[in-house]
C-alpha atoms as a PDB file:
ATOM      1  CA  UNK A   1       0.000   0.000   0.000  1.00  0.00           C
ATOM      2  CA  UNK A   2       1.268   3.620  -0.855  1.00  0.00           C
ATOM      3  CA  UNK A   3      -1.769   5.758  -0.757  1.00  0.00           C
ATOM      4  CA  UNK A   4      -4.320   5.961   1.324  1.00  0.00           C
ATOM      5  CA  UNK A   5      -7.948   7.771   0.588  1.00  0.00           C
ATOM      6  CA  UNK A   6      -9.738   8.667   4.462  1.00  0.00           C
ATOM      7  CA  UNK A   7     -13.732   9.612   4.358  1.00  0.00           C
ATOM      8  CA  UNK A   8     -13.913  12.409   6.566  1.00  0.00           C
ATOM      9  CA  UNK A   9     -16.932  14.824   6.122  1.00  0.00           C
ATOM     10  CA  UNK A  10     -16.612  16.612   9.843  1.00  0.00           C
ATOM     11  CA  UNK A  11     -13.708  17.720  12.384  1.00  0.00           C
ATOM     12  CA  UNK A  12     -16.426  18.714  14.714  1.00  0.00           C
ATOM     13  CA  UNK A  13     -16.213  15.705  17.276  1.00  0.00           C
ATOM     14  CA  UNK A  14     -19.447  16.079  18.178  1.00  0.00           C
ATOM     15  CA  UNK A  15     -21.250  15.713  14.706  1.00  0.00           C
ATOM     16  CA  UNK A  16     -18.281  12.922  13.669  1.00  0.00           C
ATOM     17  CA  UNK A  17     -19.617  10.717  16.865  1.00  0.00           C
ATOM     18  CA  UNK A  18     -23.324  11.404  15.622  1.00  0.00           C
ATOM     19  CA  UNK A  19     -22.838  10.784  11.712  1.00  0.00           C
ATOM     20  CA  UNK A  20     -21.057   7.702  12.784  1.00  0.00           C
ATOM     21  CA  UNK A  21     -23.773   6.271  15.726  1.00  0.00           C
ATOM     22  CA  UNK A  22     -20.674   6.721  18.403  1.00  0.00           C
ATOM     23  CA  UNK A  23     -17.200   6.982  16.232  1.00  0.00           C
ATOM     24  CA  UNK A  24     -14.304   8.913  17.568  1.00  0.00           C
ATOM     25  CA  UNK A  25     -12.479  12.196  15.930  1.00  0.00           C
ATOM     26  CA  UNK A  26      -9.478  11.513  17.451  1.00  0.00           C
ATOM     27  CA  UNK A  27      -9.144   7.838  16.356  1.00  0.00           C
ATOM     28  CA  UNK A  28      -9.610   9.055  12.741  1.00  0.00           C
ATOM     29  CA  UNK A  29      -6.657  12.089  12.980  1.00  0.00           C
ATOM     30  CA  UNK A  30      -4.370   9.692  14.564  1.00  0.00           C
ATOM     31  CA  UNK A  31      -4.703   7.489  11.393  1.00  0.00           C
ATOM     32  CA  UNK A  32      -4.032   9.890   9.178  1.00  0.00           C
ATOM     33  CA  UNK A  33      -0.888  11.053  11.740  1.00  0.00           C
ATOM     34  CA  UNK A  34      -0.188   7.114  11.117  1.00  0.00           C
ATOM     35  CA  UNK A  35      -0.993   7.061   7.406  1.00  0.00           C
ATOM     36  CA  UNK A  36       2.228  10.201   7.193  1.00  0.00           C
ATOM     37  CA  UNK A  37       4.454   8.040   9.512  1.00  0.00           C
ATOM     38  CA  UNK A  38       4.108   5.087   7.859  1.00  0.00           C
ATOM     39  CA  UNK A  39       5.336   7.022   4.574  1.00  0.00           C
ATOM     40  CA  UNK A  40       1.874   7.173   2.333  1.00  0.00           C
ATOM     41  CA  UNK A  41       1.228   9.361  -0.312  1.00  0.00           C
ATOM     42  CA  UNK A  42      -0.927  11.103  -1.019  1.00  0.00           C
ATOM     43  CA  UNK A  43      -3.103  11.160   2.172  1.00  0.00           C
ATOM     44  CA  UNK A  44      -6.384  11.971   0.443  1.00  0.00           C
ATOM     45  CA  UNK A  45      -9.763  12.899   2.433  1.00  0.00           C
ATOM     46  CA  UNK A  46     -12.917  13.045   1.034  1.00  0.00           C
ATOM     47  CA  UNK A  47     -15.744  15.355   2.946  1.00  0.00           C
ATOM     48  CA  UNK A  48     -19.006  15.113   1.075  1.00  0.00           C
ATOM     49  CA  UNK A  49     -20.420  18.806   0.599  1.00  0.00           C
ATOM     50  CA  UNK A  50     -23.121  19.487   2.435  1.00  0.00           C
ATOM     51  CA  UNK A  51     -24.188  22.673   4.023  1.00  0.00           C
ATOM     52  CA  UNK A  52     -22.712  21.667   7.570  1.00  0.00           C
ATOM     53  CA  UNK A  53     -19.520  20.760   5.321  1.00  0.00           C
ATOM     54  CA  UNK A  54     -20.064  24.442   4.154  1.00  0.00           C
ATOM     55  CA  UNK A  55     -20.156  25.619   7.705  1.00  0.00           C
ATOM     56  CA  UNK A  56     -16.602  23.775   8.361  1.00  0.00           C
ATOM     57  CA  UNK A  57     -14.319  24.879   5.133  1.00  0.00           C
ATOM     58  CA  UNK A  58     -12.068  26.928   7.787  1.00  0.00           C
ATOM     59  CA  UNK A  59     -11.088  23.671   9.606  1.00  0.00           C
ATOM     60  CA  UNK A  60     -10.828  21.606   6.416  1.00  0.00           C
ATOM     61  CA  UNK A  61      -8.581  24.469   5.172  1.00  0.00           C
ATOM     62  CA  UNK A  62      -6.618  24.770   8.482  1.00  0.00           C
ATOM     63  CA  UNK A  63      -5.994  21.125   8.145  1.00  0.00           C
ATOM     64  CA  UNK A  64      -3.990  21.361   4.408  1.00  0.00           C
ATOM     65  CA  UNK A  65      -1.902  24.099   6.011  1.00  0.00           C
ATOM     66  CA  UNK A  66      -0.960  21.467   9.142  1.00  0.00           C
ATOM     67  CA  UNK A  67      -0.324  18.511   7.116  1.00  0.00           C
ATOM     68  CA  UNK A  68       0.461  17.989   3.601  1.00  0.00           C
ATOM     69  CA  UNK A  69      -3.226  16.265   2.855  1.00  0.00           C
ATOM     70  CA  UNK A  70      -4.955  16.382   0.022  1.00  0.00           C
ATOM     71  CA  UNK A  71      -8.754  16.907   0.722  1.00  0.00           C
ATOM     72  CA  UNK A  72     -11.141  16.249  -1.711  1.00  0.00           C
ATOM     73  CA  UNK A  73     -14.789  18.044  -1.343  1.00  0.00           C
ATOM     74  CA  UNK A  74     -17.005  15.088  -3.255  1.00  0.00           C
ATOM     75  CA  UNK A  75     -20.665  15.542  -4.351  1.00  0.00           C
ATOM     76  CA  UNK A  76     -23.444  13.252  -1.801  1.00  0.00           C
ATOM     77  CA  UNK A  77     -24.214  10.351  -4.336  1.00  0.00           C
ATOM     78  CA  UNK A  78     -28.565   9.821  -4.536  1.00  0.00           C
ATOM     79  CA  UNK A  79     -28.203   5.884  -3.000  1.00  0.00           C
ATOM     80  CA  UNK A  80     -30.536   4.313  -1.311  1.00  0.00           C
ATOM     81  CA  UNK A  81     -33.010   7.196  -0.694  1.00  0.00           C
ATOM     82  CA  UNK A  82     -31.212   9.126   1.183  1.00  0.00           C
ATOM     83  CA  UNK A  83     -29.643  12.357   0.286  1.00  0.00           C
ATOM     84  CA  UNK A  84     -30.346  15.233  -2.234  1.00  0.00           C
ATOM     85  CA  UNK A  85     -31.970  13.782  -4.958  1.00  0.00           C
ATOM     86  CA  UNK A  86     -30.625  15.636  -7.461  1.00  0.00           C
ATOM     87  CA  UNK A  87     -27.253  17.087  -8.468  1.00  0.00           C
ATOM     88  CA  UNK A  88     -28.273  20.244  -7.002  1.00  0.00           C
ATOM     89  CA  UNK A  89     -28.859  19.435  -3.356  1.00  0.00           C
ATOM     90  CA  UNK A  90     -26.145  20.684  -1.414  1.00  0.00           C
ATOM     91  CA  UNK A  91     -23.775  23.395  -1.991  1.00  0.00           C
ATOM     92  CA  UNK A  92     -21.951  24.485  -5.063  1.00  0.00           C
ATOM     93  CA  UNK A  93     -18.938  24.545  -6.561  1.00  0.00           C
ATOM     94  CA  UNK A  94     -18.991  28.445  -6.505  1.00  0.00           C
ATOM     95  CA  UNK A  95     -19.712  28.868  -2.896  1.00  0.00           C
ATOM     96  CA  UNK A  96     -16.883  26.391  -1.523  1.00  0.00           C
ATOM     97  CA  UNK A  97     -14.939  27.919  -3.687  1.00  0.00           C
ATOM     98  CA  UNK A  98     -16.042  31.780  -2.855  1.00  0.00           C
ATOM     99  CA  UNK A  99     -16.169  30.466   1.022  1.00  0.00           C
ATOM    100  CA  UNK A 100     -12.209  29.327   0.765  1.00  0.00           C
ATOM    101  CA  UNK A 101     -11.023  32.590  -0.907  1.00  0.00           C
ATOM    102  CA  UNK A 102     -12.229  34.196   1.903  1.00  0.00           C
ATOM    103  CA  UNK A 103      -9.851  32.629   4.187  1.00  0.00           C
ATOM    104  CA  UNK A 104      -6.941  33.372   1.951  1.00  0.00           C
ATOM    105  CA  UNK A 105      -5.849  33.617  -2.087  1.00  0.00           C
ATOM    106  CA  UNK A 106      -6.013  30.208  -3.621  1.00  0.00           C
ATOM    107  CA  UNK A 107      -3.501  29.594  -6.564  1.00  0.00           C
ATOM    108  CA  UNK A 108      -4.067  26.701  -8.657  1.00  0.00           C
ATOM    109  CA  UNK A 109      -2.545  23.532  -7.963  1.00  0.00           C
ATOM    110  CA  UNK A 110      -1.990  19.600  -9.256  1.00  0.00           C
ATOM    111  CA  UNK A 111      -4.184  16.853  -8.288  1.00  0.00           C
ATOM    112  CA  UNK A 112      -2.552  14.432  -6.620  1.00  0.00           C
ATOM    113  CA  UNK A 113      -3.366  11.334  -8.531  1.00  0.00           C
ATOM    114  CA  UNK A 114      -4.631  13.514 -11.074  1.00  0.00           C
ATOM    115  CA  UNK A 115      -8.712  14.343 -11.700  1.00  0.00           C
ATOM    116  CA  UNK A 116      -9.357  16.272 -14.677  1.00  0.00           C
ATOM    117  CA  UNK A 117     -13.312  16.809 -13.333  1.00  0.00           C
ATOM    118  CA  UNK A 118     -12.025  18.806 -10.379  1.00  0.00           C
ATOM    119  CA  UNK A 119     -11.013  22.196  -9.727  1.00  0.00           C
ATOM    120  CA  UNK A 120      -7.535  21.480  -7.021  1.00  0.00           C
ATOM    121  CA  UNK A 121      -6.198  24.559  -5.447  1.00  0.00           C
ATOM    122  CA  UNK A 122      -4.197  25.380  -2.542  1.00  0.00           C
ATOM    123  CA  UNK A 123      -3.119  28.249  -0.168  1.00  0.00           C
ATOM    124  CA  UNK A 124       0.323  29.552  -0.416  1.00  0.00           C
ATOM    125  CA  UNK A 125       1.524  28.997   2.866  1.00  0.00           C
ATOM    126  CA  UNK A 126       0.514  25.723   2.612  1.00  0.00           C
ATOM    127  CA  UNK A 127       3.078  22.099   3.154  1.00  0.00           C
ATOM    128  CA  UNK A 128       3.423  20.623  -0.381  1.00  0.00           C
ATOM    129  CA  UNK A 129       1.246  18.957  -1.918  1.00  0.00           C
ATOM    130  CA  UNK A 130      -1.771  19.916   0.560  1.00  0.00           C
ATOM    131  CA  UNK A 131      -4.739  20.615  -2.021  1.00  0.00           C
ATOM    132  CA  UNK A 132      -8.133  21.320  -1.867  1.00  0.00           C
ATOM    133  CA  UNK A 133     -10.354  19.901  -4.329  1.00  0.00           C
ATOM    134  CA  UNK A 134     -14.002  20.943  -5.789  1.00  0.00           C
ATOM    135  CA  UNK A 135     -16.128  19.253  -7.790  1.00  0.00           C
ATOM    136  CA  UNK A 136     -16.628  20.865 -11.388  1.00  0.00           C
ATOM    137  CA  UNK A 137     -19.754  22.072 -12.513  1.00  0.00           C
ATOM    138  CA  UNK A 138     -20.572  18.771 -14.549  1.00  0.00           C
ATOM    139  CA  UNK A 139     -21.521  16.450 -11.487  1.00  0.00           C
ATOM    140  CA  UNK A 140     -19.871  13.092 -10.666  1.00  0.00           C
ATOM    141  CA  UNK A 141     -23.737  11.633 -10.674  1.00  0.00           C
ATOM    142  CA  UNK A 142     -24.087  13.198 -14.162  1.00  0.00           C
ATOM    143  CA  UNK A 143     -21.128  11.936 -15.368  1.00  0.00           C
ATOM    144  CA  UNK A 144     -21.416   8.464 -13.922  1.00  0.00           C
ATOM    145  CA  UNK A 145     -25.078   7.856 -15.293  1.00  0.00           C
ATOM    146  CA  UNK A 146     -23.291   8.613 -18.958  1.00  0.00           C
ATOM    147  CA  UNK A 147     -20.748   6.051 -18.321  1.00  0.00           C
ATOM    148  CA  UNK A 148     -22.955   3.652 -16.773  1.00  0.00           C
ATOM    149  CA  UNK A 149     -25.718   3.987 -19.245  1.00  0.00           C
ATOM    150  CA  UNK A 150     -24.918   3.329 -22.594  1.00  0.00           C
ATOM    151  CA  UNK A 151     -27.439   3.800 -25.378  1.00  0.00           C
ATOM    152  CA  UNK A 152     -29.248   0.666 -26.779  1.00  0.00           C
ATOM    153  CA  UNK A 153     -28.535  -0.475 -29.781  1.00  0.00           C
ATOM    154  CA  UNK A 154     -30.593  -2.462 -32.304  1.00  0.00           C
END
């Protein structure tokens, strides 16, 4: 193993233990402390945007300027019932990214790993490669229905 990808959509503790019926913050951040001893890269997390993700861009940013993680703001996929319903449920591209450049200037940055569908920045005073990554305006529902659903034929 040489990467590692961590789902992580809250650093609140308190909404991390209710999300996950009773999990633990700090068991999580010592696993990514592990995942950077243990020599991985990248160190991706992925917070699904929602608008209490919205509310929590500051720690999410603090977090690439502590260690040099990539984190990856992904779109809530429609499974099971549960969930926005539609590629516009939660908050978009343009407010993350308006919300972030209020905490700083963002310059433009690699992907880790690469994704061509996202828009990767980081702050300057950031450890390299610590990236934050937004969903384009196509979304990955969209774009995985096209895949997933070829046309008949015949």
């Amino acid at each position: 193993m040489s990467r590692v990808n961590i789902s992580l959509d809250t650093l609140n503790a308190e909404r991390y233990r209710r999300v996950t019926r009773g999990g633990s913050i700090e068991q999580v951040l010592a696993g990514v402390d592990s995942a950077f001893a243990a020599g991985l890269t990248p160190v991706k997390i992925n917070a699904v945007l929602t608008d209490e993700t919205l509310l929590e861009l500051e720690a999410f940013a603090d977090l690439t300027r502590e260690q040099p993680v990539h984190v990856r703001f992904i779109e809530w996929m429609p499974i099971g019932g549960c969930g926005p319903t539609s590629p516009g449920g939660g908050p978009t591209r343009d407010q993350v990214i308006a919300h972030l450049r209020r905490l700083g200037s963002l310059e433009p940055a690699p992907s880790p790993g690469g994704g061509a569908l996202r828009d990767t920045s980081r702050f300057p005073d950031t450890p390299a490669p610590s990236v934050l990554s937004v969903p384009c305006p196509t979304t990955s529902v969209q774009i995985a229905t096209a895949f997933a659903l070829p046309p008949m034929v015949g």
